[in-house]
C-alpha atoms as a PDB file:
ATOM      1  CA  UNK A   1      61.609 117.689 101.539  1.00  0.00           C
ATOM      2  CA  UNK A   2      59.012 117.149  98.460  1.00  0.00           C
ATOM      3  CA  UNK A   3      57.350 114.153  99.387  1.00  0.00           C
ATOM      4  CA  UNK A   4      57.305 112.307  96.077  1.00  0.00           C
ATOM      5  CA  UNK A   5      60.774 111.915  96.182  1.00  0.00           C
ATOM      6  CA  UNK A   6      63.713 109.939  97.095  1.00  0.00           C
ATOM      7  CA  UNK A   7      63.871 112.228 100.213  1.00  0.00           C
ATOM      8  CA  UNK A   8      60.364 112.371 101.195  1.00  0.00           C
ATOM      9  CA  UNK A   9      59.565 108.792 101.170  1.00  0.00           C
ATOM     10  CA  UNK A  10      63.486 108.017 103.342  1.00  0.00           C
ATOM     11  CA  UNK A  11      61.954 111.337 105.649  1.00  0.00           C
ATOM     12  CA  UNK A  12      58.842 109.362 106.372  1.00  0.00           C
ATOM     13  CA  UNK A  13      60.629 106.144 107.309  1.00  0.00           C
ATOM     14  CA  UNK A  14      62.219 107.251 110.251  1.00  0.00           C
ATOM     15  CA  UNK A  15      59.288 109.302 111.116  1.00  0.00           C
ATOM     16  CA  UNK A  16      56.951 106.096 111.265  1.00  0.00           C
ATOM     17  CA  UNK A  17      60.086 104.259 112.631  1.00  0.00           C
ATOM     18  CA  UNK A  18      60.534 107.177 115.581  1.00  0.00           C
ATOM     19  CA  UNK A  19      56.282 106.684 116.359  1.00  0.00           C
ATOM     20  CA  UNK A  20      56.436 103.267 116.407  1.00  0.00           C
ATOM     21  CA  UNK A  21      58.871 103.183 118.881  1.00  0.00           C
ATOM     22  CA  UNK A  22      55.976 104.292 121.155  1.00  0.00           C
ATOM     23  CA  UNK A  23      53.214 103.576 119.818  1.00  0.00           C
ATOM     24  CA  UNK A  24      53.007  99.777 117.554  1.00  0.00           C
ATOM     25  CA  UNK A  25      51.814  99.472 115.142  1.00  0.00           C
ATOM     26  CA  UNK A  26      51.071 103.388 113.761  1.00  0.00           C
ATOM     27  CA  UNK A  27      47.746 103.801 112.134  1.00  0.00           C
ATOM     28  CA  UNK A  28      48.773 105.679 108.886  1.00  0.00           C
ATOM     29  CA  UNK A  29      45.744 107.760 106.531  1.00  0.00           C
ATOM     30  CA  UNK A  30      47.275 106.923 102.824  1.00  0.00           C
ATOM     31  CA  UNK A  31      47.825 109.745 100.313  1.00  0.00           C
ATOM     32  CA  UNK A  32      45.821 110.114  96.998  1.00  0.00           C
ATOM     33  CA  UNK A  33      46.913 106.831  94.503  1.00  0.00           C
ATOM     34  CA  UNK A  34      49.566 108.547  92.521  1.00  0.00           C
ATOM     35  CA  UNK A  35      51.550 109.180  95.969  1.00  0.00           C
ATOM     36  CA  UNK A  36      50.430 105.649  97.352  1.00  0.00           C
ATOM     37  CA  UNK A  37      51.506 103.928  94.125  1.00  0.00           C
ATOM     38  CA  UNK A  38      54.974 105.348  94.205  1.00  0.00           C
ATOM     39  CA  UNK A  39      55.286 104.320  97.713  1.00  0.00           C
ATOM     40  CA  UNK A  40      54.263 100.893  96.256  1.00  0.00           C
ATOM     41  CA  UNK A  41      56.844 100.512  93.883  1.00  0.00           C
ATOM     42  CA  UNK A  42      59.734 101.957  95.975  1.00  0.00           C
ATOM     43  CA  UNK A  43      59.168  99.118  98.453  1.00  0.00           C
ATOM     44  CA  UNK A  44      57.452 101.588 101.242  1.00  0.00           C
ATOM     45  CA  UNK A  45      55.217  98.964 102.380  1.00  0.00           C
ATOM     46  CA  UNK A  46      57.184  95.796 102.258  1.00  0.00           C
ATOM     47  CA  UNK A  47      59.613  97.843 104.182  1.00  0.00           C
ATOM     48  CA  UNK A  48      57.964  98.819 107.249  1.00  0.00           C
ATOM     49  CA  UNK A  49      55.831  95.546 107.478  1.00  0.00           C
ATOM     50  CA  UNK A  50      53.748  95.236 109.857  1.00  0.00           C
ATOM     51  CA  UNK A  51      54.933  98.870 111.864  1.00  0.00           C
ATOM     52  CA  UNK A  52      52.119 100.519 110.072  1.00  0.00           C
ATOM     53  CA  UNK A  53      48.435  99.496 109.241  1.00  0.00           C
ATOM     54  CA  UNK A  54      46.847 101.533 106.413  1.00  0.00           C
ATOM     55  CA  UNK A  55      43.133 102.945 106.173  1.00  0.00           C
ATOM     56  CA  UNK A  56      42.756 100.853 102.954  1.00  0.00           C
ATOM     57  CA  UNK A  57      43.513  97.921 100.897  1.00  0.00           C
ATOM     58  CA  UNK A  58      47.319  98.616  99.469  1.00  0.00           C
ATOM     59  CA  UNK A  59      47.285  95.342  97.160  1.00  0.00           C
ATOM     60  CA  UNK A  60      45.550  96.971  94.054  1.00  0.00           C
ATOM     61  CA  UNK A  61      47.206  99.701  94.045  1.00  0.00           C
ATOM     62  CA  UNK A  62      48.990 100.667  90.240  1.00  0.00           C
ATOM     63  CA  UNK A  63      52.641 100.993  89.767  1.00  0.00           C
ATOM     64  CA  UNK A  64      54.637 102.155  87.272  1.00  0.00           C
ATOM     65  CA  UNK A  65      57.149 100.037  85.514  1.00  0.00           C
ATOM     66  CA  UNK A  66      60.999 100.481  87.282  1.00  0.00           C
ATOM     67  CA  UNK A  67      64.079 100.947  84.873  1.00  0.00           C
ATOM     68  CA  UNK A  68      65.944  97.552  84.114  1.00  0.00           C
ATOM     69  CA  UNK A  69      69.244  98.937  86.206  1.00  0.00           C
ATOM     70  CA  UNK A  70      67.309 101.373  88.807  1.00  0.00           C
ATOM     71  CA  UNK A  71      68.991  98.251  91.506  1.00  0.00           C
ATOM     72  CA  UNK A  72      68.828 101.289  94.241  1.00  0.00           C
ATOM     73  CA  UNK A  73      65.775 102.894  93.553  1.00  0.00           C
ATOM     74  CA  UNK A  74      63.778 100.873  96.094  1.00  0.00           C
ATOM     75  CA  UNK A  75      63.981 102.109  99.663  1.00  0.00           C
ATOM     76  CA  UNK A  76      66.167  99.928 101.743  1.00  0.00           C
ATOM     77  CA  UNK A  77      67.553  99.360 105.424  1.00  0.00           C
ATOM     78  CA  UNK A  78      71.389 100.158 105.862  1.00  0.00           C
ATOM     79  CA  UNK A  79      72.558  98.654 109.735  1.00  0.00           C
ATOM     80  CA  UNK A  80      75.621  97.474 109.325  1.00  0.00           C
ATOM     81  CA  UNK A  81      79.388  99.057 107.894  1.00  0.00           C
ATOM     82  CA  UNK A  82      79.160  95.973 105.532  1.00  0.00           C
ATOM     83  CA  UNK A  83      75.723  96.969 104.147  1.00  0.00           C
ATOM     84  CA  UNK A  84      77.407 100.923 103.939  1.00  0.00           C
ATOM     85  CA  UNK A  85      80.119  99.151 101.382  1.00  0.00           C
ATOM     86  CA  UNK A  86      77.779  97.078  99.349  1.00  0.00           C
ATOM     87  CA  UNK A  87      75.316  99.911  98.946  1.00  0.00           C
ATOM     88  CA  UNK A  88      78.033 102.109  98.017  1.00  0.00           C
ATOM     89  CA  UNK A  89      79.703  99.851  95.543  1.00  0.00           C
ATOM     90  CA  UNK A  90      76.320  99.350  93.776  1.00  0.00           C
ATOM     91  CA  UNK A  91      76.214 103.397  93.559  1.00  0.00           C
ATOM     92  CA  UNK A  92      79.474 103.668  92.194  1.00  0.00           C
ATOM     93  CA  UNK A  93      78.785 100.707  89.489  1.00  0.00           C
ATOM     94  CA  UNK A  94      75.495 102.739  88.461  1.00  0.00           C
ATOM     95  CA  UNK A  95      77.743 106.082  88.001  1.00  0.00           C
ATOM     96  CA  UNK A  96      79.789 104.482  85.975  1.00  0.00           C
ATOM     97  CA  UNK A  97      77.708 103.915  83.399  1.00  0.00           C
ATOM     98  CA  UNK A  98      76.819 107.543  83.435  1.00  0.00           C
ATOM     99  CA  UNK A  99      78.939 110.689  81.082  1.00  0.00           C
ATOM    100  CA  UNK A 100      81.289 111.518  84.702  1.00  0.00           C
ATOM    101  CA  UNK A 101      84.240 111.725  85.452  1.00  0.00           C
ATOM    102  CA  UNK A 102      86.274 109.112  87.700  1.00  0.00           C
ATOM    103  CA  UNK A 103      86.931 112.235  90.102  1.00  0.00           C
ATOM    104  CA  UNK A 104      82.815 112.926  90.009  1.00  0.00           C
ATOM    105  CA  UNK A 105      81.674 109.042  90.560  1.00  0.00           C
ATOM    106  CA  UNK A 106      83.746 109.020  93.740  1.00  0.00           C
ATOM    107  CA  UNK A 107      82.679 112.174  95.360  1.00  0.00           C
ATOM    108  CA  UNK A 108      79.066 111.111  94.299  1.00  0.00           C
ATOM    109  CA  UNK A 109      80.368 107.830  96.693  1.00  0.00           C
ATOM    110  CA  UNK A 110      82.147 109.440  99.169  1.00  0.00           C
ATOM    111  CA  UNK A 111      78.809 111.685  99.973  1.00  0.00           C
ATOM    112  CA  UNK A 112      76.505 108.499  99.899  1.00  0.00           C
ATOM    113  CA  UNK A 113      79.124 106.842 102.138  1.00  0.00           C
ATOM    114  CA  UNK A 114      79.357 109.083 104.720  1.00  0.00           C
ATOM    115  CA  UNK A 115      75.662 109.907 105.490  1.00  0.00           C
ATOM    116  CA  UNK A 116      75.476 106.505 105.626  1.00  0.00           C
ATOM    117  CA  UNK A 117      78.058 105.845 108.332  1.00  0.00           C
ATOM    118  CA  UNK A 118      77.132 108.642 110.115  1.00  0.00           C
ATOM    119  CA  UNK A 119      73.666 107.512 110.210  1.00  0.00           C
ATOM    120  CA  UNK A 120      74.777 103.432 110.886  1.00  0.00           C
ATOM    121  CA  UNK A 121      77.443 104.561 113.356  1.00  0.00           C
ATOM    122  CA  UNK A 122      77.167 107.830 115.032  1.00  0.00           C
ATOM    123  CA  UNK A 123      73.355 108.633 115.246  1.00  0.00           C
ATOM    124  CA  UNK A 124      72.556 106.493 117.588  1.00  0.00           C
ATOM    125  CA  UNK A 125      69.929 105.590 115.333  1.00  0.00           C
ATOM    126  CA  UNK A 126      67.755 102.161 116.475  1.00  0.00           C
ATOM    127  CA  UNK A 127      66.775 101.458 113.180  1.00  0.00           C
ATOM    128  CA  UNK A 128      69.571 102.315 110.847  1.00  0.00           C
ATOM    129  CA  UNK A 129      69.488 104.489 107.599  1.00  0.00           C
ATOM    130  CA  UNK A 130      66.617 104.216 104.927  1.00  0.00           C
ATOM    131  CA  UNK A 131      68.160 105.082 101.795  1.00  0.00           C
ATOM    132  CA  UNK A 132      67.055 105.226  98.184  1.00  0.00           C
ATOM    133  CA  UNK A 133      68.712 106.488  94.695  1.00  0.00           C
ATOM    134  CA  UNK A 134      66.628 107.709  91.878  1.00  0.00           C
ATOM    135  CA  UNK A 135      67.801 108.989  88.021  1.00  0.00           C
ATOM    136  CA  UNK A 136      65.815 111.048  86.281  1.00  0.00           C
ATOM    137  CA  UNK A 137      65.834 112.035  82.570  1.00  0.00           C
ATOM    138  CA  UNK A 138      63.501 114.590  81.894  1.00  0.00           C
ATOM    139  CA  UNK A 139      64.785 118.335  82.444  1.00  0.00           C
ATOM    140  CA  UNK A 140      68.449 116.669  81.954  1.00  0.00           C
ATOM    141  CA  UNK A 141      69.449 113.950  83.265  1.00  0.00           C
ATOM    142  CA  UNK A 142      70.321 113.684  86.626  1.00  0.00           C
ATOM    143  CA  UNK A 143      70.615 111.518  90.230  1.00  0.00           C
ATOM    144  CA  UNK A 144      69.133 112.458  93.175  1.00  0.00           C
ATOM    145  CA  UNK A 145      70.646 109.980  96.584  1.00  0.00           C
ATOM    146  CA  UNK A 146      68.781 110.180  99.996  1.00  0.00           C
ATOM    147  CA  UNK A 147      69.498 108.954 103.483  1.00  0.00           C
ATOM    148  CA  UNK A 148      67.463 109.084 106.659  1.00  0.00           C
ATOM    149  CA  UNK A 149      67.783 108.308 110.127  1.00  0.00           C
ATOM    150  CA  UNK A 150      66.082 108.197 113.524  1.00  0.00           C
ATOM    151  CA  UNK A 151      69.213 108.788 115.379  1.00  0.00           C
ATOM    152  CA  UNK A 152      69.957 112.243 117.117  1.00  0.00           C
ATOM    153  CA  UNK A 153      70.191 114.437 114.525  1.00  0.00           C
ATOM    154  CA  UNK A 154      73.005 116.881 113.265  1.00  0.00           C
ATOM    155  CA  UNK A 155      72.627 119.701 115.739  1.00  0.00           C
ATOM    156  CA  UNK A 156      73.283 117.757 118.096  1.00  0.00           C
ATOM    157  CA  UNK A 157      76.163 116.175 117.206  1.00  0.00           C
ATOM    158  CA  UNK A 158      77.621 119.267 116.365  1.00  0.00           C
ATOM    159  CA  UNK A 159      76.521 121.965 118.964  1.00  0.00           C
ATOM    160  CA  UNK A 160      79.270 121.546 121.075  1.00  0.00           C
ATOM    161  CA  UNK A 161      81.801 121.303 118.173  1.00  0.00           C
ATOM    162  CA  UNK A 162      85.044 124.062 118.656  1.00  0.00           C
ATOM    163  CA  UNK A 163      83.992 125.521 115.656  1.00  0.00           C
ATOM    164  CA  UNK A 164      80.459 125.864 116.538  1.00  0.00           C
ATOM    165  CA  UNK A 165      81.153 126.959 119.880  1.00  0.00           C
ATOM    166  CA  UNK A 166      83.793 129.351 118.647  1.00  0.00           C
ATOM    167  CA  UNK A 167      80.823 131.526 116.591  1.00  0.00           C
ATOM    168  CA  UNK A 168      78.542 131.081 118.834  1.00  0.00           C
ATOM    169  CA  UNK A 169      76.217 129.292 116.320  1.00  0.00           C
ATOM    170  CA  UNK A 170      73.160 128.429 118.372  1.00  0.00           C
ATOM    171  CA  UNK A 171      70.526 127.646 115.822  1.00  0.00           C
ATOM    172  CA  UNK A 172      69.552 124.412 114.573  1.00  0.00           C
ATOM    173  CA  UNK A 173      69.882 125.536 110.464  1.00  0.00           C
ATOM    174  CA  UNK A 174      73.272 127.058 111.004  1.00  0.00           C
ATOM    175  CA  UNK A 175      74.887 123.698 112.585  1.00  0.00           C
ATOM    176  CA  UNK A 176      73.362 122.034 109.791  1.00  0.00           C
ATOM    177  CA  UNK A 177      74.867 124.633 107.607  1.00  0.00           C
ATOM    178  CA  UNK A 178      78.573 124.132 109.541  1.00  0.00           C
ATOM    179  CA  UNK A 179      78.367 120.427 108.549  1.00  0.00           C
ATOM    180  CA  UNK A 180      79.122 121.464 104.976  1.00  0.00           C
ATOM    181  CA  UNK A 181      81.999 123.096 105.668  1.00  0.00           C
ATOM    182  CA  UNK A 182      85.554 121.016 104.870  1.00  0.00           C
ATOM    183  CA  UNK A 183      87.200 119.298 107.574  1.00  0.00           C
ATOM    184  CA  UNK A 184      84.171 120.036 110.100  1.00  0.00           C
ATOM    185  CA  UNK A 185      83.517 116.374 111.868  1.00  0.00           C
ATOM    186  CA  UNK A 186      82.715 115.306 115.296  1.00  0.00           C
ATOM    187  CA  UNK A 187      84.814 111.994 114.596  1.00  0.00           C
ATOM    188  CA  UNK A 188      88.793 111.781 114.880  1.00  0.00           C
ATOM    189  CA  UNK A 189      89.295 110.308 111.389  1.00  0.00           C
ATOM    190  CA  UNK A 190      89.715 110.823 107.877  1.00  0.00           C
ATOM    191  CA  UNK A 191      86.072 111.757 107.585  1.00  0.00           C
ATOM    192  CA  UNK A 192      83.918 114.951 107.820  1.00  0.00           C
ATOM    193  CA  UNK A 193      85.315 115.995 104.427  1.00  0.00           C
ATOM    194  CA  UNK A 194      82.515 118.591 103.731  1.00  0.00           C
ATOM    195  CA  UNK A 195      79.615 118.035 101.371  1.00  0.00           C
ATOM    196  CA  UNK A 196      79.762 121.250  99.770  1.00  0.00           C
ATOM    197  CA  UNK A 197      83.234 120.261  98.275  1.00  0.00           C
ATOM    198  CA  UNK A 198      81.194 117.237  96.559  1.00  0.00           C
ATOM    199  CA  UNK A 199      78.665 119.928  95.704  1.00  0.00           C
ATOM    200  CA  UNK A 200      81.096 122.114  93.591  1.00  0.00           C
ATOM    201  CA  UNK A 201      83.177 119.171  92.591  1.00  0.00           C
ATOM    202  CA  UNK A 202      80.387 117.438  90.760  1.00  0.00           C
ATOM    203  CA  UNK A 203      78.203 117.932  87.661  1.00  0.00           C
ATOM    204  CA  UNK A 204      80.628 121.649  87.104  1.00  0.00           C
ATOM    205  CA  UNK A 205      78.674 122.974  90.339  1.00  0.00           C
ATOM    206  CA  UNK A 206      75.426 122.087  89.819  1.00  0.00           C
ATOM    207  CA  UNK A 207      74.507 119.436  92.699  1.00  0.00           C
ATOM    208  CA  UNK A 208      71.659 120.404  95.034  1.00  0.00           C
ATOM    209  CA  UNK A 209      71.395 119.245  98.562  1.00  0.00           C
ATOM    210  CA  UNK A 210      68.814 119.454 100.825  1.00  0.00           C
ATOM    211  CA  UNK A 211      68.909 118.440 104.726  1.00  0.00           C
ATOM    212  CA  UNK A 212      66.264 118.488 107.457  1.00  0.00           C
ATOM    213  CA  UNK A 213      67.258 117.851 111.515  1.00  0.00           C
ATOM    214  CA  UNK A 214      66.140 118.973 114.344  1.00  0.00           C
ATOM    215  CA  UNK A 215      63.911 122.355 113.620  1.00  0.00           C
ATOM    216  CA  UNK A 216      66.869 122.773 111.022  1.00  0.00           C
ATOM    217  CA  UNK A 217      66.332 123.190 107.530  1.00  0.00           C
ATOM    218  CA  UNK A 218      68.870 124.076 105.181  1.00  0.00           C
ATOM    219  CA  UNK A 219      69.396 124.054 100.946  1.00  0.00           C
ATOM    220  CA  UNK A 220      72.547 124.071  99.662  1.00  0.00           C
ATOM    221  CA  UNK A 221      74.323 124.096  95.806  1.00  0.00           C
ATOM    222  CA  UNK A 222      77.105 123.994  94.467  1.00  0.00           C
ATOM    223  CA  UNK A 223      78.404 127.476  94.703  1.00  0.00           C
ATOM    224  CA  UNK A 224      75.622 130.225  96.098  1.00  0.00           C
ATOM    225  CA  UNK A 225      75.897 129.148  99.820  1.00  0.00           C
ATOM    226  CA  UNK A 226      72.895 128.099 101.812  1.00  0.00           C
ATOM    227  CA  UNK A 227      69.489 128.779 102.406  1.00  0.00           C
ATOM    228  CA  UNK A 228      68.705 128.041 106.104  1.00  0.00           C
ATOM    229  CA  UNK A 229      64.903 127.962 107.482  1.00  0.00           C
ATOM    230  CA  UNK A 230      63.107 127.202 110.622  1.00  0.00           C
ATOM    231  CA  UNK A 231      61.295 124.045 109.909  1.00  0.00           C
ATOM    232  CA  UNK A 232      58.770 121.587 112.222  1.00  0.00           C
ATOM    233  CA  UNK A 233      61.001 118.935 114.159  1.00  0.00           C
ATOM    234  CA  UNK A 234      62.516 116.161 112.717  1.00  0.00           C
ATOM    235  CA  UNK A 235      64.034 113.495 115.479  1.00  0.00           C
ATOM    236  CA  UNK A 236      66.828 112.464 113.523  1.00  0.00           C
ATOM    237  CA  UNK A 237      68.338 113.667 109.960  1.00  0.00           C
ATOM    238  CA  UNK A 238      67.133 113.126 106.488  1.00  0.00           C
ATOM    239  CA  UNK A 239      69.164 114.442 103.861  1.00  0.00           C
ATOM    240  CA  UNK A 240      68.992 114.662  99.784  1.00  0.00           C
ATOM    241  CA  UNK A 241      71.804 115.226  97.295  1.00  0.00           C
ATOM    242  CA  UNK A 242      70.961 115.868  93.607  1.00  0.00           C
ATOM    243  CA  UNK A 243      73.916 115.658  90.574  1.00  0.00           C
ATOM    244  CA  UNK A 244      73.046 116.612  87.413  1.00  0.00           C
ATOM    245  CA  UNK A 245      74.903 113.922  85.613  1.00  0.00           C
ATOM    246  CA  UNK A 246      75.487 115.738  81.941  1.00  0.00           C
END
């Protein structure tokens, strides 16, 4: 995940929320202003609270000015189903506004949605799901969505799934990679519908995706497959979708 990003700053979240659960509060070295000050304005600080102390004073650093509708660009706590729905609704009022089609807006939703519930009800995760949703107009506009947990991660949910077991798909990238395939789930419901449908479905193909879990890293778009790399140990799952919204 690039840190100065919706992704990066959801990643780091569960991180400090996973070493606080050991050690309170976690003693945290701040990066260079530009990095600190977007932290600042996405609500890093006010979020964690008191589960981190920081090597210097926060309270002068500079922050850009947000949008007048970014309403989900700060990073924000999802623990409940009911908190799932509002976020979700508040997604789907934002795309919208935006040059998609109704078909797009709701697979934009239904991904948000279900890393959300997967994270609030399946991961086993203490604190919940960070999430945070970004637009961005230069280079095209586009909207890059990002959920993170602490919980136990993808591979592990899956490892034991018939279709994992049935290919004999040990490593961590390649269950991450199974996840995007349509129908996979470890849940008896209407869910698991596969985010590389919303991948191909959205934007004419060009959505980007990026997920980290376990010593799992894996890139996906809309229609050239994956790109699956070894990557340092995340305890839980952090993933980021990008749409290209024109």
């Amino acid at each position: 995940m690039r840190f100065v990003r919706p992704g990066g700053m959801v990643g780091l979240s569960s991180l400090i929320e996973t070493w606080t659960m050991e050690d309170r509060p976690l003693g945290v070295r701040l990066p260079p202003d530009h990095v600190a000050g977007y932290m600042k304005r996405m609500d890093v600080f006010d979020v964690l609270g008191d589960k981190a102390v920081y090597d210097r004073d926060i309270t002068r650093l500079e922050v850009g000015a947000r949008h007048a509708d970014a309403s989900l660009s700060e990073l924000r706590t999802v623990q409940t189903e009911e908190q799932v729905q509002a976020v979700t609704l508040e997604f789907h009022r934002l795309l919208s506004k935006e040059n998609l089609a109704k078909a797009e807006v709701q697979r934009c939703c239904k991904v948000l949605s279900e890393f959300l519930e997967n994270a609030v009800v399946h991961a086993q995760s203490l604190c919940g799901a960070y999430t945070a949703v970004q637009t961005y107009r230069s280079g095209g506009k586009r909207i890059c969505v990002a959920v993170s947990d602490a919980g136990v991660g993808i591979p592990a949910t899956l490892k034991h799934h018939p279709a994992a077991v049935g290919r004999g798909i040990l490593t961590d990238g390649d269950l991450i990679r199974l996840a995007a395939v349509d129908e996979v789930s470890s849940v008896s419901d209407d869910r698991g519908g596969g985010f590389g449908s919303a991948l191909r479905q959205v934007g004419k193909g060009n959505g980007v995706l990026t997920a980290w879990s376990g010593e799992g890293w894996v890139g996906f778009t809309g229609y050239s497959g994956a790109r699956v790399e070894e990557a340092d140990r995340f305890c839980g799952t952090c993933v980021e979708a990008e749409f290209r919204l024109g």
